[in-house]
PDB file of N, CA and C in Angstrom:
ATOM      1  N   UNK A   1      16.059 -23.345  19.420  1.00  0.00           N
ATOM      2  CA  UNK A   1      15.875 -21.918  19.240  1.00  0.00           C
ATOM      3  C   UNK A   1      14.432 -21.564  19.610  1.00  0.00           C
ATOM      4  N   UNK A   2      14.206 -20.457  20.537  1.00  0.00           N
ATOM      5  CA  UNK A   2      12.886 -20.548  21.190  1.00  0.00           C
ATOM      6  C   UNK A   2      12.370 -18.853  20.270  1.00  0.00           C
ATOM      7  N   UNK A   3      10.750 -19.127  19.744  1.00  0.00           N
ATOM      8  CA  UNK A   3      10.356 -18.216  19.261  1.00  0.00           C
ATOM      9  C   UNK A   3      11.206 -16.763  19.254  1.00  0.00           C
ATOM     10  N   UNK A   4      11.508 -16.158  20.183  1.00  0.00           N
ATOM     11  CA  UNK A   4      12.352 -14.780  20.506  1.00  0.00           C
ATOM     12  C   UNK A   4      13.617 -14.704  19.515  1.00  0.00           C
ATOM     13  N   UNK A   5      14.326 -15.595  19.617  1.00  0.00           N
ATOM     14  CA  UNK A   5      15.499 -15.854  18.821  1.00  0.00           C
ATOM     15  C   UNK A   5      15.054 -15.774  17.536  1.00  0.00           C
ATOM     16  N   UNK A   6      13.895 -16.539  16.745  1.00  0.00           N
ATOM     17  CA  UNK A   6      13.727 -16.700  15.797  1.00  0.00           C
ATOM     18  C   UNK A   6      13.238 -15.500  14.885  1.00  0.00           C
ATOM     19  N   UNK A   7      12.302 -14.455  16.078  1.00  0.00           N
ATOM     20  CA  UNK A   7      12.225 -13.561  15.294  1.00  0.00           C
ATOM     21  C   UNK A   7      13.469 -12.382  15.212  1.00  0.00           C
ATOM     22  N   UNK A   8      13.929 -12.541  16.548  1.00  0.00           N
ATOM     23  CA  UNK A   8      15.710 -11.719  16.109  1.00  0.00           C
ATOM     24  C   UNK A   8      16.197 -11.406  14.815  1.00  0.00           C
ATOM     25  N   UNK A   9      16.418 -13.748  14.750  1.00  0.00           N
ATOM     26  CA  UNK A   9      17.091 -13.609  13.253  1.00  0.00           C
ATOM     27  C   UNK A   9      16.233 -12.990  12.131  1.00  0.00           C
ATOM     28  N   UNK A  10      15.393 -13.452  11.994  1.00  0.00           N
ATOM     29  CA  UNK A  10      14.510 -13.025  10.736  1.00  0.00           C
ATOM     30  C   UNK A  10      14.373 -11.430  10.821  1.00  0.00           C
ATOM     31  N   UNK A  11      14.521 -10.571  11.612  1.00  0.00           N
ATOM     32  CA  UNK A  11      14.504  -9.036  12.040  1.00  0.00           C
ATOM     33  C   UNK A  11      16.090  -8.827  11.619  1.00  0.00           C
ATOM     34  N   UNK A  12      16.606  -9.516  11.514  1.00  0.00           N
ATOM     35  CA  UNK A  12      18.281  -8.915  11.714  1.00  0.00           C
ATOM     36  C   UNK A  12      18.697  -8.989   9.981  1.00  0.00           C
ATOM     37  N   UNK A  13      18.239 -10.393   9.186  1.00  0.00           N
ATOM     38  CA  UNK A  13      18.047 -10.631   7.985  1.00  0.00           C
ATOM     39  C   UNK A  13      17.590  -9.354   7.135  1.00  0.00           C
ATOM     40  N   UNK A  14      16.612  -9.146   7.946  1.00  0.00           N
ATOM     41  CA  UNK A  14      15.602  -7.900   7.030  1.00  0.00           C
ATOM     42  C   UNK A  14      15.699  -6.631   7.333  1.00  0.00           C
ATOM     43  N   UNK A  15      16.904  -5.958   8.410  1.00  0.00           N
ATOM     44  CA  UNK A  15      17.856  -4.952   8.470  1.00  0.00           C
ATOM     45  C   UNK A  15      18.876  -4.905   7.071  1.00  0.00           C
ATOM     46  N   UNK A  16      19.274  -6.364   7.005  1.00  0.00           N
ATOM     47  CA  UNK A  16      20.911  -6.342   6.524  1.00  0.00           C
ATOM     48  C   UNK A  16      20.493  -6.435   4.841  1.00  0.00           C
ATOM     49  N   UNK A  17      18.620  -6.391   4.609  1.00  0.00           N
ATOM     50  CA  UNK A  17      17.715  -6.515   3.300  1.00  0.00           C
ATOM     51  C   UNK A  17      18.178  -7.952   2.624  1.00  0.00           C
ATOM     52  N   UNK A  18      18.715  -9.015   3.607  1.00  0.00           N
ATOM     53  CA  UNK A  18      18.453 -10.361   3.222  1.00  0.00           C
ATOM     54  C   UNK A  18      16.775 -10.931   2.978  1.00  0.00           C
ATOM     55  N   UNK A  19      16.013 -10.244   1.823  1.00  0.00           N
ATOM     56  CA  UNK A  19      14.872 -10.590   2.242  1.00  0.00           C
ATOM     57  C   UNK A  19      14.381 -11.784   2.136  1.00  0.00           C
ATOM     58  N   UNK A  20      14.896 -12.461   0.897  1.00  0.00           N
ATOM     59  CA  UNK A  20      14.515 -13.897   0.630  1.00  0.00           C
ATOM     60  C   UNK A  20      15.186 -15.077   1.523  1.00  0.00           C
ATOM     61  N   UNK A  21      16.189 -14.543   2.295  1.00  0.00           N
ATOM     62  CA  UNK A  21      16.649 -15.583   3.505  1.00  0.00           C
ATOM     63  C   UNK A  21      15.734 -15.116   4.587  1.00  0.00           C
ATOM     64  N   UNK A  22      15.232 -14.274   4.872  1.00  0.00           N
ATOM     65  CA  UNK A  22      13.927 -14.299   5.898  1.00  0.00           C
ATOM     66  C   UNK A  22      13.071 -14.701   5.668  1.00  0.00           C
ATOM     67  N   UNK A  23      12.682 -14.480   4.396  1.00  0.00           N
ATOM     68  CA  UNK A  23      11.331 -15.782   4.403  1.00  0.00           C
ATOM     69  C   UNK A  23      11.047 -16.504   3.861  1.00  0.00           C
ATOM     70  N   UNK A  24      12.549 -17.183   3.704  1.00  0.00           N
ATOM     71  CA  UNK A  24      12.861 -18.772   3.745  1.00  0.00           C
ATOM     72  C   UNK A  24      12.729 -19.110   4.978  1.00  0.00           C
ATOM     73  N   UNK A  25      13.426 -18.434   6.066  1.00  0.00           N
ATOM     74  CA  UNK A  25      13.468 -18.804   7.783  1.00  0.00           C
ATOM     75  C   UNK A  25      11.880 -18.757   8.133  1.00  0.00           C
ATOM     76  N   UNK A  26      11.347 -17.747   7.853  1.00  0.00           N
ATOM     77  CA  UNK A  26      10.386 -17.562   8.469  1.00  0.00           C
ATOM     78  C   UNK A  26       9.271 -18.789   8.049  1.00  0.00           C
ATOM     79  N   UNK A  27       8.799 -18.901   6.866  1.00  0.00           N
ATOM     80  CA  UNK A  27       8.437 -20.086   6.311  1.00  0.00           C
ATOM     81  C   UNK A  27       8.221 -21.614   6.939  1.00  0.00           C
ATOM     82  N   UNK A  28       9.341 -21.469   7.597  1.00  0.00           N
ATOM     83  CA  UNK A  28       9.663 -22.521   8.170  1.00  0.00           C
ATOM     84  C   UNK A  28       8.674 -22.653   9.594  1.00  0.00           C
ATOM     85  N   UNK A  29       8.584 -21.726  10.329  1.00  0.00           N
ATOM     86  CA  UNK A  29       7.520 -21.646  11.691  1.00  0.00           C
ATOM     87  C   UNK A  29       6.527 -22.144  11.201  1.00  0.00           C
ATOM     88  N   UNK A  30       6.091 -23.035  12.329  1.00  0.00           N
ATOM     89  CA  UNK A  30       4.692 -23.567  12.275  1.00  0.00           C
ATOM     90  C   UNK A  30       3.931 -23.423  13.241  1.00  0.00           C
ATOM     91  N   UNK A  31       4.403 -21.815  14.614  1.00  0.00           N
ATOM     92  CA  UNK A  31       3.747 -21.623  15.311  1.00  0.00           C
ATOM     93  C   UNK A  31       2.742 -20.959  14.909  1.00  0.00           C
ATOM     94  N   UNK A  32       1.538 -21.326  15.517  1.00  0.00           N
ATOM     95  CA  UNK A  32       0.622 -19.702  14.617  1.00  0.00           C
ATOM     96  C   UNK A  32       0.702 -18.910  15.712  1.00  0.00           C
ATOM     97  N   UNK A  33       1.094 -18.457  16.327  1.00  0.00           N
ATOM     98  CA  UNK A  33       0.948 -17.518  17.114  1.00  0.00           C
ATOM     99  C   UNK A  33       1.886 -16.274  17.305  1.00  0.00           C
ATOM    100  N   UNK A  34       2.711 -16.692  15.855  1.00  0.00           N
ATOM    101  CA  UNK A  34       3.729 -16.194  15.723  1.00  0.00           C
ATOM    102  C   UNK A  34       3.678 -15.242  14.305  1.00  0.00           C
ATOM    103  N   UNK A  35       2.357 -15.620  13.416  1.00  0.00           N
ATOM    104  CA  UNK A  35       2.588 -15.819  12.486  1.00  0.00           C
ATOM    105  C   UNK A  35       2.055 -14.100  12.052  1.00  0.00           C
ATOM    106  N   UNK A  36       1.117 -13.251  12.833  1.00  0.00           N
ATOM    107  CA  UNK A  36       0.860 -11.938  13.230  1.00  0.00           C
ATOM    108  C   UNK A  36       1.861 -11.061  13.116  1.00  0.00           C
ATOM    109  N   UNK A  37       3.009 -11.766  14.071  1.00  0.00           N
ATOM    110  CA  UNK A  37       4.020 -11.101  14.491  1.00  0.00           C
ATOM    111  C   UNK A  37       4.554 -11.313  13.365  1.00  0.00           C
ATOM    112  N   UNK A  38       4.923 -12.396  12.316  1.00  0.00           N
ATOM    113  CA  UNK A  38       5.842 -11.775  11.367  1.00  0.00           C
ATOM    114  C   UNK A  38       5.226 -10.978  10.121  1.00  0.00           C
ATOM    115  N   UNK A  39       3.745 -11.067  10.171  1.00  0.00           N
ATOM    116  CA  UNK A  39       2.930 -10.337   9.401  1.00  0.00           C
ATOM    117  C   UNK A  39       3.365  -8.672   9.362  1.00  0.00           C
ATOM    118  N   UNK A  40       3.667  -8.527  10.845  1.00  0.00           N
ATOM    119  CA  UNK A  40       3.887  -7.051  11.139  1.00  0.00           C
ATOM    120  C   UNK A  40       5.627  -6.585  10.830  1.00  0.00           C
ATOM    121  N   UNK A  41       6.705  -7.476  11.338  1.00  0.00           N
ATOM    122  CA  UNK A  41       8.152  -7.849  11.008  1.00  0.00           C
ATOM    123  C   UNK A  41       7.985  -7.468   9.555  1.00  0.00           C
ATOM    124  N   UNK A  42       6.903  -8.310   8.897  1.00  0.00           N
ATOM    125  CA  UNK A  42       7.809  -7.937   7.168  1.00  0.00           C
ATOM    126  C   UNK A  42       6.967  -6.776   6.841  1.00  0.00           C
ATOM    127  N   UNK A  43       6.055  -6.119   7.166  1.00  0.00           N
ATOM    128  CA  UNK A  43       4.733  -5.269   6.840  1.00  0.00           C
ATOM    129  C   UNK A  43       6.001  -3.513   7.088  1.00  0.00           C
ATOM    130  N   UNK A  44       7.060  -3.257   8.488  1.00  0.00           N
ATOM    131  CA  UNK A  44       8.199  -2.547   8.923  1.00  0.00           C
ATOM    132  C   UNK A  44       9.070  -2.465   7.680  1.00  0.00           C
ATOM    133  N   UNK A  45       9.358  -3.758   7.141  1.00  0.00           N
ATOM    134  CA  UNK A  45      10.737  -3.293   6.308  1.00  0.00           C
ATOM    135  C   UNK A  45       9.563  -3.544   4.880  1.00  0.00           C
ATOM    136  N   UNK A  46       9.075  -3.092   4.878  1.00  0.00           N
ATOM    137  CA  UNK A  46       8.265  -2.829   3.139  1.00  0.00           C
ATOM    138  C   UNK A  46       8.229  -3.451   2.536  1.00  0.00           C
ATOM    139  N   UNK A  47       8.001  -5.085   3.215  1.00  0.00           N
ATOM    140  CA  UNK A  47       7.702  -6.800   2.471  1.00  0.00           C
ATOM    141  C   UNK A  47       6.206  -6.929   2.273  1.00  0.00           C
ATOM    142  N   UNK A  48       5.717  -6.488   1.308  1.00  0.00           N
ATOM    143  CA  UNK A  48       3.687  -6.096   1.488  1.00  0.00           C
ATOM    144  C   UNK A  48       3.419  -7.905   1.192  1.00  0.00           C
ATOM    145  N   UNK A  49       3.874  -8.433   0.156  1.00  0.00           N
ATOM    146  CA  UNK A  49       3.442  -9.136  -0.027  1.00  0.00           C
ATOM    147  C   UNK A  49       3.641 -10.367   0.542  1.00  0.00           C
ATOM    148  N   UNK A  50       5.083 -10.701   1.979  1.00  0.00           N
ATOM    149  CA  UNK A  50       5.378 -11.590   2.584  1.00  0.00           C
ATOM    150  C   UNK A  50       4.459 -11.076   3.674  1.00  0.00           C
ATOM    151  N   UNK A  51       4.104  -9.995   3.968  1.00  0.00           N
ATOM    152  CA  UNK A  51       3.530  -9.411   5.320  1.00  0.00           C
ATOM    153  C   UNK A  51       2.069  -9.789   4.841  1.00  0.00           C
ATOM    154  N   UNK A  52       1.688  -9.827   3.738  1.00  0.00           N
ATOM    155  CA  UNK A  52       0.125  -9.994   3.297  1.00  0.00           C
ATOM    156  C   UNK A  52      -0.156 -11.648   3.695  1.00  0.00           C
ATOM    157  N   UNK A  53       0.957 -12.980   3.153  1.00  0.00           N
ATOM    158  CA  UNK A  53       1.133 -13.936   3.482  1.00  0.00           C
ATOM    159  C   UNK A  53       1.051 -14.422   5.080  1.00  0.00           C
ATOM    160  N   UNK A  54       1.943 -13.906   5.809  1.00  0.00           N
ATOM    161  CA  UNK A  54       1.683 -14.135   7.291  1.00  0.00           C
ATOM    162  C   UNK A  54       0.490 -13.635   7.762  1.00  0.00           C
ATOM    163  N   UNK A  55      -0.030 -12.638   7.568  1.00  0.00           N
ATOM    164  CA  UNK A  55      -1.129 -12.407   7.872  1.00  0.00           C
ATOM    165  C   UNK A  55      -2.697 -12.777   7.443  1.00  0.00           C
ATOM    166  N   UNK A  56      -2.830 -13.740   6.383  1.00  0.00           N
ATOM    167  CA  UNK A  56      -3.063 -14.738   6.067  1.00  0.00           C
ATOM    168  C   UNK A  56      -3.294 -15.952   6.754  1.00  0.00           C
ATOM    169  N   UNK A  57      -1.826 -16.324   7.371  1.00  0.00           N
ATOM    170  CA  UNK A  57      -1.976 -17.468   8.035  1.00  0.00           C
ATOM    171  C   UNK A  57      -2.079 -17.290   9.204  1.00  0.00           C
ATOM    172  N   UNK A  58      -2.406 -16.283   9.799  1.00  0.00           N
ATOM    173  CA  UNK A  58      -2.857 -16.136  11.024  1.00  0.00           C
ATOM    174  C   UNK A  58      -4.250 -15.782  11.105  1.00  0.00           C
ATOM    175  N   UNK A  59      -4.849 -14.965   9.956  1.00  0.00           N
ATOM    176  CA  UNK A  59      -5.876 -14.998   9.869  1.00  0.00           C
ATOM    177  C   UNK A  59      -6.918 -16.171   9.990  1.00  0.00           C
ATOM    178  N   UNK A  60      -6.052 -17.292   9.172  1.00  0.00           N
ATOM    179  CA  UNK A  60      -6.699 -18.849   9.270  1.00  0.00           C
ATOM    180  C   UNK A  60      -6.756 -19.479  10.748  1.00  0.00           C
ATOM    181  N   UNK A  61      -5.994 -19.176  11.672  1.00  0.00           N
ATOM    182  CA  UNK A  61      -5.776 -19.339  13.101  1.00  0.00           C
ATOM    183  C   UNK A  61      -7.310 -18.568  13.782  1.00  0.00           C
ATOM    184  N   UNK A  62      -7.040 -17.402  13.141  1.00  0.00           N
ATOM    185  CA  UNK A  62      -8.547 -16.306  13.590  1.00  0.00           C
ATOM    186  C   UNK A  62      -9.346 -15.709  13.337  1.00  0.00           C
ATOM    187  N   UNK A  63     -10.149 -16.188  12.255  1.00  0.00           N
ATOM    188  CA  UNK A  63     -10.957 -15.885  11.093  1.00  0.00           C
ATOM    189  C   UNK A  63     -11.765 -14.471  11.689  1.00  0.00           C
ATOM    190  N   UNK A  64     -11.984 -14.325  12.434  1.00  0.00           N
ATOM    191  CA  UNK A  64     -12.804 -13.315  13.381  1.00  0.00           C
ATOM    192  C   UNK A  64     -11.984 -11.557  13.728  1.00  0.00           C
ATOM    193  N   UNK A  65     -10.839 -12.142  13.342  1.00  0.00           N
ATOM    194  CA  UNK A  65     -10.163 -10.689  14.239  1.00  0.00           C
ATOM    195  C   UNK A  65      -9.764  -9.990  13.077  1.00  0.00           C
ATOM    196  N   UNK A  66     -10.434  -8.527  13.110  1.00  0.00           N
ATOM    197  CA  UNK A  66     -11.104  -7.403  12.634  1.00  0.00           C
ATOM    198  C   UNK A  66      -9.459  -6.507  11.923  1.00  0.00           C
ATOM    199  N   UNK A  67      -8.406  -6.766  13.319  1.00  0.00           N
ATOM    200  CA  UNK A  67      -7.307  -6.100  12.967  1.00  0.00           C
ATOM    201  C   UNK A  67      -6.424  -6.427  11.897  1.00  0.00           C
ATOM    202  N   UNK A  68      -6.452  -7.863  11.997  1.00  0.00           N
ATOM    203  CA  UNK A  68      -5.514  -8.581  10.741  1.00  0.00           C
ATOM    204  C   UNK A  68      -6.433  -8.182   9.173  1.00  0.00           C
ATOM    205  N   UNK A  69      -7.499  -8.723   9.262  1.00  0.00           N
ATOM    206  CA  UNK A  69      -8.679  -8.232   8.242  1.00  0.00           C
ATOM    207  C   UNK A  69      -8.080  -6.649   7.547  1.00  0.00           C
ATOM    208  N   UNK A  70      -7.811  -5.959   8.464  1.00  0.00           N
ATOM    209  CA  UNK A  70      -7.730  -4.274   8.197  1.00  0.00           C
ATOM    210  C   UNK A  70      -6.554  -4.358   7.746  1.00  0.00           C
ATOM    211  N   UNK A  71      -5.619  -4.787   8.100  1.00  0.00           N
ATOM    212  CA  UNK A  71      -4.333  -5.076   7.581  1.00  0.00           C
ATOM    213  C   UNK A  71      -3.752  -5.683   6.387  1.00  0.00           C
ATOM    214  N   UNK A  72      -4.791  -6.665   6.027  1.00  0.00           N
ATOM    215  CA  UNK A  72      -4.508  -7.483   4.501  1.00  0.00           C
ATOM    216  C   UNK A  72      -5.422  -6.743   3.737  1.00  0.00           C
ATOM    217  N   UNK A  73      -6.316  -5.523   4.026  1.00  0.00           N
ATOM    218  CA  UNK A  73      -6.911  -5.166   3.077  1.00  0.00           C
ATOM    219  C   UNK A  73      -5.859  -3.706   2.561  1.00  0.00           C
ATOM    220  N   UNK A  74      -5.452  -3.143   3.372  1.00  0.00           N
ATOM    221  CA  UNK A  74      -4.527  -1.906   3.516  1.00  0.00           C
ATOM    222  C   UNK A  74      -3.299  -2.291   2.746  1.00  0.00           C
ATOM    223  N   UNK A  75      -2.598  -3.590   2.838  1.00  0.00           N
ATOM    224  CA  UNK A  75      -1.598  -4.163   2.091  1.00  0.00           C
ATOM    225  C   UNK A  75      -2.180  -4.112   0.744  1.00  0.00           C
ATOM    226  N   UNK A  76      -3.339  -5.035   0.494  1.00  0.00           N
ATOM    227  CA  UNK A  76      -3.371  -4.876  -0.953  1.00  0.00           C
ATOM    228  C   UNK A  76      -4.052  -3.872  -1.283  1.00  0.00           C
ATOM    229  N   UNK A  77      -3.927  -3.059  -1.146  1.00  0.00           N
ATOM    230  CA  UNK A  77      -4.107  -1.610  -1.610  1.00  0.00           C
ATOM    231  C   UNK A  77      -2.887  -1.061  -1.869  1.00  0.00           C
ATOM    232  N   UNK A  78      -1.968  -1.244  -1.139  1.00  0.00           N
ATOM    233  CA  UNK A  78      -0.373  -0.972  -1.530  1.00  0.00           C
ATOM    234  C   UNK A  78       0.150  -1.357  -2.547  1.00  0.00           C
ATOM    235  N   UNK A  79      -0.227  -2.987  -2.631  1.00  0.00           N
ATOM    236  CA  UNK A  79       0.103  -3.768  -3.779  1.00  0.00           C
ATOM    237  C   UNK A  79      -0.407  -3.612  -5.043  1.00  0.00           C
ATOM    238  N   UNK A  80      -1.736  -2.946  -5.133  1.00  0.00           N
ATOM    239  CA  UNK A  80      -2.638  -2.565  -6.416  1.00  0.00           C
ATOM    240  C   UNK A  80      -2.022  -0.945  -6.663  1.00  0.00           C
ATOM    241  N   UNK A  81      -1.816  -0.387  -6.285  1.00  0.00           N
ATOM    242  CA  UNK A  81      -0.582   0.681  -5.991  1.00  0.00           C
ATOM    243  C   UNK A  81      -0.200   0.738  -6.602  1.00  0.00           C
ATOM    244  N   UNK A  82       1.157   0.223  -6.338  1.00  0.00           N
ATOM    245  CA  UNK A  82       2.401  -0.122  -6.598  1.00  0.00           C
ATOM    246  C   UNK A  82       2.601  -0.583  -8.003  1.00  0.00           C
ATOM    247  N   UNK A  83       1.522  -1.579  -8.445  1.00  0.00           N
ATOM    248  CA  UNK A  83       1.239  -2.002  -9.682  1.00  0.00           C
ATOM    249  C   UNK A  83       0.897  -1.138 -10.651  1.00  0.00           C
ATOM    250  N   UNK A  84       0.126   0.289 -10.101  1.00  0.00           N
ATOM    251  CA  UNK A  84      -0.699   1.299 -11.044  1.00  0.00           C
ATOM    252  C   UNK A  84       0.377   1.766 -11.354  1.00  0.00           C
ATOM    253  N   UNK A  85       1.290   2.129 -10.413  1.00  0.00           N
ATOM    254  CA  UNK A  85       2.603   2.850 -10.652  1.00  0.00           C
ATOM    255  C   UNK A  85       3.361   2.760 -11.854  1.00  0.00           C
ATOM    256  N   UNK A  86       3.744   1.582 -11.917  1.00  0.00           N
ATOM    257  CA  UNK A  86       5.061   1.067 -13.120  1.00  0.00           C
ATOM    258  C   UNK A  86       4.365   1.747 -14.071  1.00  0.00           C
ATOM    259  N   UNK A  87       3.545   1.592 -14.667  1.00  0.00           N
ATOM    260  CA  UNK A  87       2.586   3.069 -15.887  1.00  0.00           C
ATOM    261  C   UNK A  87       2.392   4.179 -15.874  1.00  0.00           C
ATOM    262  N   UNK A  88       2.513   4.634 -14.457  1.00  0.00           N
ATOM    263  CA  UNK A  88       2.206   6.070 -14.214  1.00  0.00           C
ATOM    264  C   UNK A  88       3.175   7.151 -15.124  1.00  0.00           C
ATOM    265  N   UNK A  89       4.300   6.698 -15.528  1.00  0.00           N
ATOM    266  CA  UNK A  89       5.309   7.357 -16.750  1.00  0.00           C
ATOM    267  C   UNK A  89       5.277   6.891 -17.694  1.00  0.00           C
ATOM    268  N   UNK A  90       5.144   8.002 -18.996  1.00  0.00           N
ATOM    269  CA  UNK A  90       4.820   7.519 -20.140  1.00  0.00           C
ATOM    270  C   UNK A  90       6.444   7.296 -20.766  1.00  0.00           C
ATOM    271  N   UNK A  91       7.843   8.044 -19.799  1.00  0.00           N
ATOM    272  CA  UNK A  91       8.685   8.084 -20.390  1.00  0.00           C
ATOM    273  C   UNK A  91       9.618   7.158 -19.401  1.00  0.00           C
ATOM    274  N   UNK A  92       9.436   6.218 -20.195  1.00  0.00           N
ATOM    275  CA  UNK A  92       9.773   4.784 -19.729  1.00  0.00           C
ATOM    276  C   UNK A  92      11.653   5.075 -20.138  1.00  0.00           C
ATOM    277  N   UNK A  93      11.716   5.480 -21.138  1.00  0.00           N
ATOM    278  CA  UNK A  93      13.445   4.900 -21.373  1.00  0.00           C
ATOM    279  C   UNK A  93      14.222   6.298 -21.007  1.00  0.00           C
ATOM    280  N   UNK A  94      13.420   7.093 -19.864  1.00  0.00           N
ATOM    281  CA  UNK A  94      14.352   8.339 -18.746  1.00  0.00           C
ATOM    282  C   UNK A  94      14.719   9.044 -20.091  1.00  0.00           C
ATOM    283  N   UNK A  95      14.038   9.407 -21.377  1.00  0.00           N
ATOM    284  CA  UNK A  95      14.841  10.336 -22.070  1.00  0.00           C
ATOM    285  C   UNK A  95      14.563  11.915 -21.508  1.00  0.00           C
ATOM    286  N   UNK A  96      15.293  12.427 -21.548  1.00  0.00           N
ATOM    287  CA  UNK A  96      15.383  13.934 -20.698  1.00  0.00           C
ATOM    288  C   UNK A  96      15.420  15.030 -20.842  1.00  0.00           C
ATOM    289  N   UNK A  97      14.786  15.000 -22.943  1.00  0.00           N
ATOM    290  CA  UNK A  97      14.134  15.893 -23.570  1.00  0.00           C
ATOM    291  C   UNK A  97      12.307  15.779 -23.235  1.00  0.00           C
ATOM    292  N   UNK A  98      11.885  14.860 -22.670  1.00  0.00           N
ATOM    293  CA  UNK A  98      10.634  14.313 -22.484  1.00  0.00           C
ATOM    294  C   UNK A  98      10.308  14.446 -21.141  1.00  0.00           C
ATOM    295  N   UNK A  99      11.054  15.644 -20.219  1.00  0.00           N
ATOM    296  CA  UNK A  99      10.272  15.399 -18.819  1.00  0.00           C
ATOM    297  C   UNK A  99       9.912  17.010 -18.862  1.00  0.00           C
TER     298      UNK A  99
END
């Protein structure tokens, strides 16, 4: 299976929201040159923190490049987010005298 294919599947997985069988598959690559590309693949379907991971390990490939840098910092900003969120309602059990 030559790179192209591989990201197919792992793109087709994360249409059908198989997310944890994509990056189980994906996991598995040990190209780095690939590893950008799935940074951006899971970063599309709203995987911050598998997309923060690949981009990571490509970063380690290119300690220097400015774009990936901008990208894992923008993710975890999503991720610190996302986290503020779950508190942002004080009415946790949806009662519907309380909104």
């Amino acid at each position: 299976m030559n790179s192209n294919e591989i990201l197919n599947t792992i793109e087709i997985l994360l249409k059908k929201e198989h997310f944890e069988q994509a990056r189980k598959k994906a996991n598995k690559i040990e190209n780095p040159l690939l590893f950008k590309k799935l940074g951006y693949l899971f970063k599309h379907y709203a995987q911050w923190a598998n997309a923060v991971n690949f981009f990571n390990k490509a970063l380690k490939e290119n300690p220097e490049n400015k774009a990936i840098q901008q990208e894992i910092t923008f993710l975890m900003e999503i991720l610190k987010l996302e986290q503020l969120d779950i508190f942002a309602s004080t009415n946790l059990n949806k009662d519907p005298w309380e909104e």
